[in-house]
PDB file of N, CA and C in Angstrom:
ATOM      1  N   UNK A   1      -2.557  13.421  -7.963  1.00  0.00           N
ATOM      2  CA  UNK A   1      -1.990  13.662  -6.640  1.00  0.00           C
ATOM      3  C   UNK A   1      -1.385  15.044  -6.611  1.00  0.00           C
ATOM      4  N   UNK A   2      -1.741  16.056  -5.573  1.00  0.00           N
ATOM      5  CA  UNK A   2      -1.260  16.857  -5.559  1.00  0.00           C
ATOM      6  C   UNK A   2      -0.243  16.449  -4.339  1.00  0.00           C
ATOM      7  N   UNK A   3       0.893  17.474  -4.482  1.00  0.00           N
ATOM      8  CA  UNK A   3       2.120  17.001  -3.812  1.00  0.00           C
ATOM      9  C   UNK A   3       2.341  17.768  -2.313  1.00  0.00           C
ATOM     10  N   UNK A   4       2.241  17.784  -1.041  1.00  0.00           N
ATOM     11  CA  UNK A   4       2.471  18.631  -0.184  1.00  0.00           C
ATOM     12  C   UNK A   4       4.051  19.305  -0.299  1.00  0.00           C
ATOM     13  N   UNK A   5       4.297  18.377  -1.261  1.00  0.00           N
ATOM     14  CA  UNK A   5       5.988  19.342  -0.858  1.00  0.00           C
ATOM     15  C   UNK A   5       6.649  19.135  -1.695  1.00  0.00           C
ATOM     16  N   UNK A   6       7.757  20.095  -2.316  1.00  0.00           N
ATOM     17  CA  UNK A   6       8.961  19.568  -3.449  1.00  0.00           C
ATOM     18  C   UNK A   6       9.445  18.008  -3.184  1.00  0.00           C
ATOM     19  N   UNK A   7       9.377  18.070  -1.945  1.00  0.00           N
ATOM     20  CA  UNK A   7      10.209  16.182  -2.083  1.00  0.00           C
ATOM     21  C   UNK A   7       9.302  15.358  -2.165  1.00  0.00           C
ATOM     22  N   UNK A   8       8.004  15.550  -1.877  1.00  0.00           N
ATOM     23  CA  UNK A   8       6.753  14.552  -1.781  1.00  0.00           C
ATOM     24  C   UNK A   8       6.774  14.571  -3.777  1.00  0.00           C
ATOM     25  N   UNK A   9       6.638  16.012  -4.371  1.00  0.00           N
ATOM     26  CA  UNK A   9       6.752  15.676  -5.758  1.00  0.00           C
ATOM     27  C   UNK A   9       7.720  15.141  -6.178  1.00  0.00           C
ATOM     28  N   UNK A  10       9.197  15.027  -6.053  1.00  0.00           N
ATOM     29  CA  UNK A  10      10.169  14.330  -6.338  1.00  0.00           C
ATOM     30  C   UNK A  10      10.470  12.934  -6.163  1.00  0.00           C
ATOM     31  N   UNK A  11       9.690  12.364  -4.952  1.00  0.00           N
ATOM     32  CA  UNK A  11       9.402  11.131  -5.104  1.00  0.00           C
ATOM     33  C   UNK A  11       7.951  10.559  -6.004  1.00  0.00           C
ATOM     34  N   UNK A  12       7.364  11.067  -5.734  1.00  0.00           N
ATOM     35  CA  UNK A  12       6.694  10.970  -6.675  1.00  0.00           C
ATOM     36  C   UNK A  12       6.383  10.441  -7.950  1.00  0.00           C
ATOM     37  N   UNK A  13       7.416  11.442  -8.548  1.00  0.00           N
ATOM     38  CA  UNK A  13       7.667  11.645 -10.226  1.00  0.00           C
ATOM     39  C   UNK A  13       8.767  10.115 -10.390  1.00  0.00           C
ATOM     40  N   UNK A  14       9.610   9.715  -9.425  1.00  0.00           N
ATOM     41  CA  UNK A  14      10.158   8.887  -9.467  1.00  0.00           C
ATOM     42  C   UNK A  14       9.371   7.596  -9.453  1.00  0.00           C
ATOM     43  N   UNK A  15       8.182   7.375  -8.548  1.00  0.00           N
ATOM     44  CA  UNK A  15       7.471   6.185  -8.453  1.00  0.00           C
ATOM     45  C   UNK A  15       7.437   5.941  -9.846  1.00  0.00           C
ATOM     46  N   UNK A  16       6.108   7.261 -10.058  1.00  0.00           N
ATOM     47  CA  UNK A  16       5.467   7.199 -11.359  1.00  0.00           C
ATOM     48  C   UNK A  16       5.948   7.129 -12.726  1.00  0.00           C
ATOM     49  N   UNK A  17       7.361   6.958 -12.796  1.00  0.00           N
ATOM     50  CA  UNK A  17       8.083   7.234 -14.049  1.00  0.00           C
ATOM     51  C   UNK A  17       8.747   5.608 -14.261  1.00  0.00           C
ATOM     52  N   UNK A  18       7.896   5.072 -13.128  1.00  0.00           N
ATOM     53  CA  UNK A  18       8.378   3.417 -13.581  1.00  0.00           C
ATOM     54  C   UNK A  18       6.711   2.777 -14.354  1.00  0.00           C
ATOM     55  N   UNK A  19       6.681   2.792 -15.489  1.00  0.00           N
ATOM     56  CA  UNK A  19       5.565   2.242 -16.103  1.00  0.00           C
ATOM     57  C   UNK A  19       5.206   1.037 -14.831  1.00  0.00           C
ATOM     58  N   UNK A  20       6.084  -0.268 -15.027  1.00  0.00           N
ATOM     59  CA  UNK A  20       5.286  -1.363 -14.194  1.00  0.00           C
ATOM     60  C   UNK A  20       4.866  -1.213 -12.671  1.00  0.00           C
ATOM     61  N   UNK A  21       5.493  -0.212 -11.717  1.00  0.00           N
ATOM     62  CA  UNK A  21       5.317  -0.022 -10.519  1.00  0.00           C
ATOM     63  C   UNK A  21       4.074   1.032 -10.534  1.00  0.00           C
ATOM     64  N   UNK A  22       3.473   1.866 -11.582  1.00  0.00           N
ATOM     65  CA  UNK A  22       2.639   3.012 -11.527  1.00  0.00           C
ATOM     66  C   UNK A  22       1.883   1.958 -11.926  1.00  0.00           C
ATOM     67  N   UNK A  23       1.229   1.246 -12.382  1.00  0.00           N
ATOM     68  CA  UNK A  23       0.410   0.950 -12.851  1.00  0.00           C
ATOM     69  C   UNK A  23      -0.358  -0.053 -11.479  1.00  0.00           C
ATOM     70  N   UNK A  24       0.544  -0.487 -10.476  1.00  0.00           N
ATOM     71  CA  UNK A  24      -0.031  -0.838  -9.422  1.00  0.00           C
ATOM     72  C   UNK A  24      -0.748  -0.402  -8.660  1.00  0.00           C
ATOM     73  N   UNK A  25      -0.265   1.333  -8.786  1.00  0.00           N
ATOM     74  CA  UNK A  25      -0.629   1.958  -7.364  1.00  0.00           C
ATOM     75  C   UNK A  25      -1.894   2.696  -7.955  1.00  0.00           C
ATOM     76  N   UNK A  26      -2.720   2.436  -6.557  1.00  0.00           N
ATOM     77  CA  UNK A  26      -3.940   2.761  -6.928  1.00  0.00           C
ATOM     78  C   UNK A  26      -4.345   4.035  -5.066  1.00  0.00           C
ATOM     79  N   UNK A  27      -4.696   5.386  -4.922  1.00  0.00           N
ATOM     80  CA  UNK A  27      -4.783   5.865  -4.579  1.00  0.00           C
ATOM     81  C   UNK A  27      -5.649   6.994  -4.016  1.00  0.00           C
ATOM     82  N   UNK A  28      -6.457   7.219  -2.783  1.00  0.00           N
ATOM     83  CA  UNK A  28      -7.453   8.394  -2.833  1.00  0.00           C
ATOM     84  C   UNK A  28      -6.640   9.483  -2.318  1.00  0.00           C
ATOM     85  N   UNK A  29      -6.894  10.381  -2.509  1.00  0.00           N
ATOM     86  CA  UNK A  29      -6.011  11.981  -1.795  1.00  0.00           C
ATOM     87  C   UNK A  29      -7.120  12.455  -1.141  1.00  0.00           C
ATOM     88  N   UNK A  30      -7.080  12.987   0.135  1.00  0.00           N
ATOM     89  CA  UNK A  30      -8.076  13.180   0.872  1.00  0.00           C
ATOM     90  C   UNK A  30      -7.513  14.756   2.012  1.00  0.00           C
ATOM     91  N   UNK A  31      -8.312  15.471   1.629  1.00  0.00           N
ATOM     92  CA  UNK A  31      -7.567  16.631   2.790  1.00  0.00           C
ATOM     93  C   UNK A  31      -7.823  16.522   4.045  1.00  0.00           C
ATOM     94  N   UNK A  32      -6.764  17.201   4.947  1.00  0.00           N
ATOM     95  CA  UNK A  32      -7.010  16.203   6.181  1.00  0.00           C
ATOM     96  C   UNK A  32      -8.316  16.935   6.601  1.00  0.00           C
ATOM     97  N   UNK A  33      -8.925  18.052   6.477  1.00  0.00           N
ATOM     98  CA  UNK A  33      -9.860  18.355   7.197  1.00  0.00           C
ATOM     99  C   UNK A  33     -11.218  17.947   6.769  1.00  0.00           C
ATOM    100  N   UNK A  34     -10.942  17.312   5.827  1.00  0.00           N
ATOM    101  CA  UNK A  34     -12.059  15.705   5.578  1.00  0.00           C
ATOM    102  C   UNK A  34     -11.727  14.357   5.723  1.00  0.00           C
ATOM    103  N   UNK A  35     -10.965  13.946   6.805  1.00  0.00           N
ATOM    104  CA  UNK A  35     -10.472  13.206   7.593  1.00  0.00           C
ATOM    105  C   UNK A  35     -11.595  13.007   8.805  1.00  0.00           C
ATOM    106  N   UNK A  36     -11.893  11.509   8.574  1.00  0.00           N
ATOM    107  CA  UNK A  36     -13.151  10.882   9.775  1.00  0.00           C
ATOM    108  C   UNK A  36     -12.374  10.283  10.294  1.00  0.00           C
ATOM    109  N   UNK A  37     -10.829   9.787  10.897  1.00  0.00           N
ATOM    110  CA  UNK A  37     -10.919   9.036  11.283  1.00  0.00           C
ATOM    111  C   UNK A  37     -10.302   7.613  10.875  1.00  0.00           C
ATOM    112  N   UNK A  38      -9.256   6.467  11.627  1.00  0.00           N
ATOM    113  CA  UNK A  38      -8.693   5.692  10.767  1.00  0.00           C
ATOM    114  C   UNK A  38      -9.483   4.909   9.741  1.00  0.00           C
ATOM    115  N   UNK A  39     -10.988   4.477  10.424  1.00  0.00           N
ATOM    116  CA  UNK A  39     -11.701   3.309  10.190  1.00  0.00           C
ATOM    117  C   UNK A  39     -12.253   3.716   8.965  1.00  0.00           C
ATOM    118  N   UNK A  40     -12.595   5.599   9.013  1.00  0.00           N
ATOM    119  CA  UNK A  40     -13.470   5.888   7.506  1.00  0.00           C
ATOM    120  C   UNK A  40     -12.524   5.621   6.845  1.00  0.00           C
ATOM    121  N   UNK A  41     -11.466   5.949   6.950  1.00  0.00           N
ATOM    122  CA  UNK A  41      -9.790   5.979   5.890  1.00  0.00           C
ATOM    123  C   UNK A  41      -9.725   4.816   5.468  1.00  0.00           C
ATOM    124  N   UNK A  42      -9.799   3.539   6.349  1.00  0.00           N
ATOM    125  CA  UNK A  42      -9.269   1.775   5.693  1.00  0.00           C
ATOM    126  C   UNK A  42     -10.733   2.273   4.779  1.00  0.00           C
ATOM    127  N   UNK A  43     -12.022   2.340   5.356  1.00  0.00           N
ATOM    128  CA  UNK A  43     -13.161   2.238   4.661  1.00  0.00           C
ATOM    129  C   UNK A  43     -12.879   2.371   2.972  1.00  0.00           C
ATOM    130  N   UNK A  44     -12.472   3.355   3.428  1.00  0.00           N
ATOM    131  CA  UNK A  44     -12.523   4.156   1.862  1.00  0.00           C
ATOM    132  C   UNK A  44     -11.390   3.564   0.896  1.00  0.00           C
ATOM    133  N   UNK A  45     -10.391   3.048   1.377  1.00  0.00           N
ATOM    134  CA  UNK A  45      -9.329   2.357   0.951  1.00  0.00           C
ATOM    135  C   UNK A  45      -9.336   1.080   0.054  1.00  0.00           C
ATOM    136  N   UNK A  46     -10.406   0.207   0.811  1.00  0.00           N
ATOM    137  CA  UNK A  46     -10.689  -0.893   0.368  1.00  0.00           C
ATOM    138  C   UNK A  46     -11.563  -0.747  -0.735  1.00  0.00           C
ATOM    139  N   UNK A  47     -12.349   0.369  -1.246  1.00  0.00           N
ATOM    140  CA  UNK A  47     -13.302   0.517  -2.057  1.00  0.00           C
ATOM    141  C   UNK A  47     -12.137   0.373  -3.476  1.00  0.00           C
ATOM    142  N   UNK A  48     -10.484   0.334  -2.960  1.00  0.00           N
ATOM    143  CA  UNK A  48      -9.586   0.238  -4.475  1.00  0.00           C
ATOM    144  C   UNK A  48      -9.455  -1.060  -4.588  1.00  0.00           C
ATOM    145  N   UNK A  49      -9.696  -1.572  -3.715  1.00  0.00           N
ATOM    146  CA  UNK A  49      -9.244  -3.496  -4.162  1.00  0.00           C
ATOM    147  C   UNK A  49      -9.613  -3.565  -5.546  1.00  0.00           C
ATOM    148  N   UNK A  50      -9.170  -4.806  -5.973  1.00  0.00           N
ATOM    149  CA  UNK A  50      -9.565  -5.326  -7.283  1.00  0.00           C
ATOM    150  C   UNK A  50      -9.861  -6.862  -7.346  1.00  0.00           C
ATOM    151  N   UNK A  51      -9.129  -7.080  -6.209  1.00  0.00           N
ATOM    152  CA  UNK A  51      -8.999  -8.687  -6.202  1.00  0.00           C
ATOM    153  C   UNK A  51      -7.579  -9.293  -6.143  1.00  0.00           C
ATOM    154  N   UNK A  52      -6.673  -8.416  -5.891  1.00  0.00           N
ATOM    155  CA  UNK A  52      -5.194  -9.186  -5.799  1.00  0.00           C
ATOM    156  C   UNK A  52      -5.161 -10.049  -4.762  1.00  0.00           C
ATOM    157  N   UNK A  53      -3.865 -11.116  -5.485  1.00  0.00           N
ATOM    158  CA  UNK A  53      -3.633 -11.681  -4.439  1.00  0.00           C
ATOM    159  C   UNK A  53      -3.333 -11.583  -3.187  1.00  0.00           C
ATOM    160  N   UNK A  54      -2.754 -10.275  -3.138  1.00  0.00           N
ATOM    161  CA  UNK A  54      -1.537  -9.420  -1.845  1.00  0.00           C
ATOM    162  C   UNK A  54      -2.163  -8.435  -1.586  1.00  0.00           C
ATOM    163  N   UNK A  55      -2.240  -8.048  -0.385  1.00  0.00           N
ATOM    164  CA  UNK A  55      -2.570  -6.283  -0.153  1.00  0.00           C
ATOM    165  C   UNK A  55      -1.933  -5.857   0.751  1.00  0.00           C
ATOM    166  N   UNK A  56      -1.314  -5.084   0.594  1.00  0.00           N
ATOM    167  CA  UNK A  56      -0.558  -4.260   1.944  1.00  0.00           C
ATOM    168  C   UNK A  56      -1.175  -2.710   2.172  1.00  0.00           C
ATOM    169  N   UNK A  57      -1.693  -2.851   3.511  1.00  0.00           N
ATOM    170  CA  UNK A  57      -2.213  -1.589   3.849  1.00  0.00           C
ATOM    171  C   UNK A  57      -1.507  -0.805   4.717  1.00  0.00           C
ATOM    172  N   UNK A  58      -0.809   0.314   5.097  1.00  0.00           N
ATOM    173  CA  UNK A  58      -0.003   0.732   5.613  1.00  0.00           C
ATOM    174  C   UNK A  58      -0.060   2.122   6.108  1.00  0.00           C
ATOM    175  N   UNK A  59       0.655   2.667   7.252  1.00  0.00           N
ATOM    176  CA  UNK A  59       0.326   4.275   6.969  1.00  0.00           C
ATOM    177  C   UNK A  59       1.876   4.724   7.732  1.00  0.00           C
ATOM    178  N   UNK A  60       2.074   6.156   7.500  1.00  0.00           N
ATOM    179  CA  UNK A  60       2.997   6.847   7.218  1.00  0.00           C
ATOM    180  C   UNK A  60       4.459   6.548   9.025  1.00  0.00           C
ATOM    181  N   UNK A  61       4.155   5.264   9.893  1.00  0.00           N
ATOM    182  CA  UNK A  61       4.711   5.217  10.770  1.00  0.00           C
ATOM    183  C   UNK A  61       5.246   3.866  10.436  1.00  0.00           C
ATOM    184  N   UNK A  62       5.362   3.168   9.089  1.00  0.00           N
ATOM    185  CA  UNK A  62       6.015   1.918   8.831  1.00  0.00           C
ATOM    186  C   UNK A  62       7.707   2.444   8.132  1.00  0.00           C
ATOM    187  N   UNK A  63       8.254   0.966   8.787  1.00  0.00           N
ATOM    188  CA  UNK A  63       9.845   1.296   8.273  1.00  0.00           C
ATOM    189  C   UNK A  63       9.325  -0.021   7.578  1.00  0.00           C
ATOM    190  N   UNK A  64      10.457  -0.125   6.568  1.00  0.00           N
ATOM    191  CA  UNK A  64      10.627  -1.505   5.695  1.00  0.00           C
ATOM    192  C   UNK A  64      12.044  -2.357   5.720  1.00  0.00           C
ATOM    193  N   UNK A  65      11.839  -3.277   6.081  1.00  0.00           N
ATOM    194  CA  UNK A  65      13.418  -4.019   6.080  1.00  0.00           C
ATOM    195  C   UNK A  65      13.855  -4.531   4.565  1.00  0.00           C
ATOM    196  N   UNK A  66      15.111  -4.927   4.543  1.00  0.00           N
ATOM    197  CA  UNK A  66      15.467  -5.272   2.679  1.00  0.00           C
ATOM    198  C   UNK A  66      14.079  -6.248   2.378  1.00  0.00           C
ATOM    199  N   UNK A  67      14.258  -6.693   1.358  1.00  0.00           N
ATOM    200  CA  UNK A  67      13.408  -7.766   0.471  1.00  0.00           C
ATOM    201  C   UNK A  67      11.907  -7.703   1.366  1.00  0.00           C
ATOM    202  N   UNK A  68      11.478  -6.801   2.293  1.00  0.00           N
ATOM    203  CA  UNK A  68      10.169  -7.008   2.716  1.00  0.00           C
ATOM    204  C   UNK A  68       8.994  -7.740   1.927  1.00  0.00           C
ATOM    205  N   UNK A  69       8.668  -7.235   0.612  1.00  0.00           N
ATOM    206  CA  UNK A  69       7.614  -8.233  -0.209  1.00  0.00           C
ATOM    207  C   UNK A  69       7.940  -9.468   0.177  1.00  0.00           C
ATOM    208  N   UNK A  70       9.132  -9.851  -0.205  1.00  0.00           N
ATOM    209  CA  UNK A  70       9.210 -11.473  -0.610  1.00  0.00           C
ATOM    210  C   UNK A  70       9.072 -12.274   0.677  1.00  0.00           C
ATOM    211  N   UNK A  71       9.481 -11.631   1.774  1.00  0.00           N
ATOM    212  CA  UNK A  71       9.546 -11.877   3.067  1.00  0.00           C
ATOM    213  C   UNK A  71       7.832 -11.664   3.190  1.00  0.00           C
ATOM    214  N   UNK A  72       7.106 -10.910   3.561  1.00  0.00           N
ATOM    215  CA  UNK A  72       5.669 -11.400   3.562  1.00  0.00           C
ATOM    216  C   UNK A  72       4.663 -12.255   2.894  1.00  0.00           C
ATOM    217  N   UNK A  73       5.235 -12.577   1.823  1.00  0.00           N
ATOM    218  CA  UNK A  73       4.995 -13.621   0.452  1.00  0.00           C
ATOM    219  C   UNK A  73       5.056 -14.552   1.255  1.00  0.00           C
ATOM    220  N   UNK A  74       6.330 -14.935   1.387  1.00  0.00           N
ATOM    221  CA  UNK A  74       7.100 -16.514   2.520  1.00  0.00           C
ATOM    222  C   UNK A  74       5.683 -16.797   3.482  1.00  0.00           C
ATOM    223  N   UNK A  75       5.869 -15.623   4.374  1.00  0.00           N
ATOM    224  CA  UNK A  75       5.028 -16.017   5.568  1.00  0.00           C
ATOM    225  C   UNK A  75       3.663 -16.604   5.034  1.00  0.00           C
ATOM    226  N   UNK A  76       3.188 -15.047   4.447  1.00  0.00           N
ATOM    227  CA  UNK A  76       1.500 -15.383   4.014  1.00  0.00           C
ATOM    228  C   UNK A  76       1.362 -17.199   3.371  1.00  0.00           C
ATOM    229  N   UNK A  77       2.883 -17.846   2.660  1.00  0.00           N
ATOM    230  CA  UNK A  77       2.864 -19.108   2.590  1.00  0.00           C
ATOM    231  C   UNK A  77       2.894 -20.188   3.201  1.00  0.00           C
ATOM    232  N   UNK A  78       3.941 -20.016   4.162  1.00  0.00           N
ATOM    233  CA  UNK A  78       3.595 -20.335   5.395  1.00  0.00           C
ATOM    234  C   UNK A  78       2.963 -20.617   5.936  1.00  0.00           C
ATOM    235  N   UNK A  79       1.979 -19.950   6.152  1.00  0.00           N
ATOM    236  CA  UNK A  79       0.884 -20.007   7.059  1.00  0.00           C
ATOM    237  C   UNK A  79      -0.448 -20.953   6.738  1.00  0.00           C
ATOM    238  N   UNK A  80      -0.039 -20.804   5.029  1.00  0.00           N
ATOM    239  CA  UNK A  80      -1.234 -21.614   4.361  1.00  0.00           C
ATOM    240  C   UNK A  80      -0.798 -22.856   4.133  1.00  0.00           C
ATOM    241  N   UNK A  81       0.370 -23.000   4.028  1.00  0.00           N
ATOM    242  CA  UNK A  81       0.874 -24.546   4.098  1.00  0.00           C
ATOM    243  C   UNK A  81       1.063 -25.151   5.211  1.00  0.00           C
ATOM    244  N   UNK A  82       1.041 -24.679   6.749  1.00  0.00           N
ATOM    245  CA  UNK A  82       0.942 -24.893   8.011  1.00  0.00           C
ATOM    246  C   UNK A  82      -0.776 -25.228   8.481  1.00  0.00           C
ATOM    247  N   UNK A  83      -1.226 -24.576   7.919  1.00  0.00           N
ATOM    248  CA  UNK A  83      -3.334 -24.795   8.144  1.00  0.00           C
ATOM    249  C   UNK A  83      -3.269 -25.895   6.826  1.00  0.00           C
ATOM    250  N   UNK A  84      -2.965 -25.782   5.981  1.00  0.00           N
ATOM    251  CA  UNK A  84      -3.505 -27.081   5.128  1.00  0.00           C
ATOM    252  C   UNK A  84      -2.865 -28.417   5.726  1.00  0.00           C
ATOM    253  N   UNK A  85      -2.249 -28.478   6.437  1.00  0.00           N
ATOM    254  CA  UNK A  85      -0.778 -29.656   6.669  1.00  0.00           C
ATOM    255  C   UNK A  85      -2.380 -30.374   7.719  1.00  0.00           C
ATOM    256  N   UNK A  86      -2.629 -29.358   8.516  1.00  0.00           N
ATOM    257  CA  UNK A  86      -3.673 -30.098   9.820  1.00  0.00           C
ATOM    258  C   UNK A  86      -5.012 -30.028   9.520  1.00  0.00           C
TER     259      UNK A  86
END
């Protein structure tokens, strides 16, 4: 990853300096003037799956509330224990 900016590298170096959280993130860097477009972007995105259970796809206009994971965990449970119930 190249960094657009001292703070983009400073967070950064912080993600990446957590062994168990770096090892999640999986990433394309793309300049924008090879930018097609949202749909080529998910396109190309999904080519990182692996098969997790969870995927969160997101882009740079999301806020996060506290405990967000665990809180989408709940639901995504939710939802499957609400369709299996009927």
């Amino acid at each position: 990853l190249e960094p657009e900016s001292p703070y983009d590298e400073d967070i950064w170096k912080q993600i990446m300096s957590h062994p168990r959280r770096a090892q999640h993130i999986r990433y394309i860097r793309l300049d924008a003037r090879d930018a097609m477009g949202p749909c080529y972007a998910r396109g190309l995105v999904q080519t990182l799956f692996r098969g997790e259970d969870y995927v969160l796809q997101i882009d740079s206009h999301m806020r996060f509330r506290p405990n967000w994971d665990e809180y989408l965990v709940q639901q995504v449970e939710d939802v499957c224990r609400s369709t299996d119930s009927h």
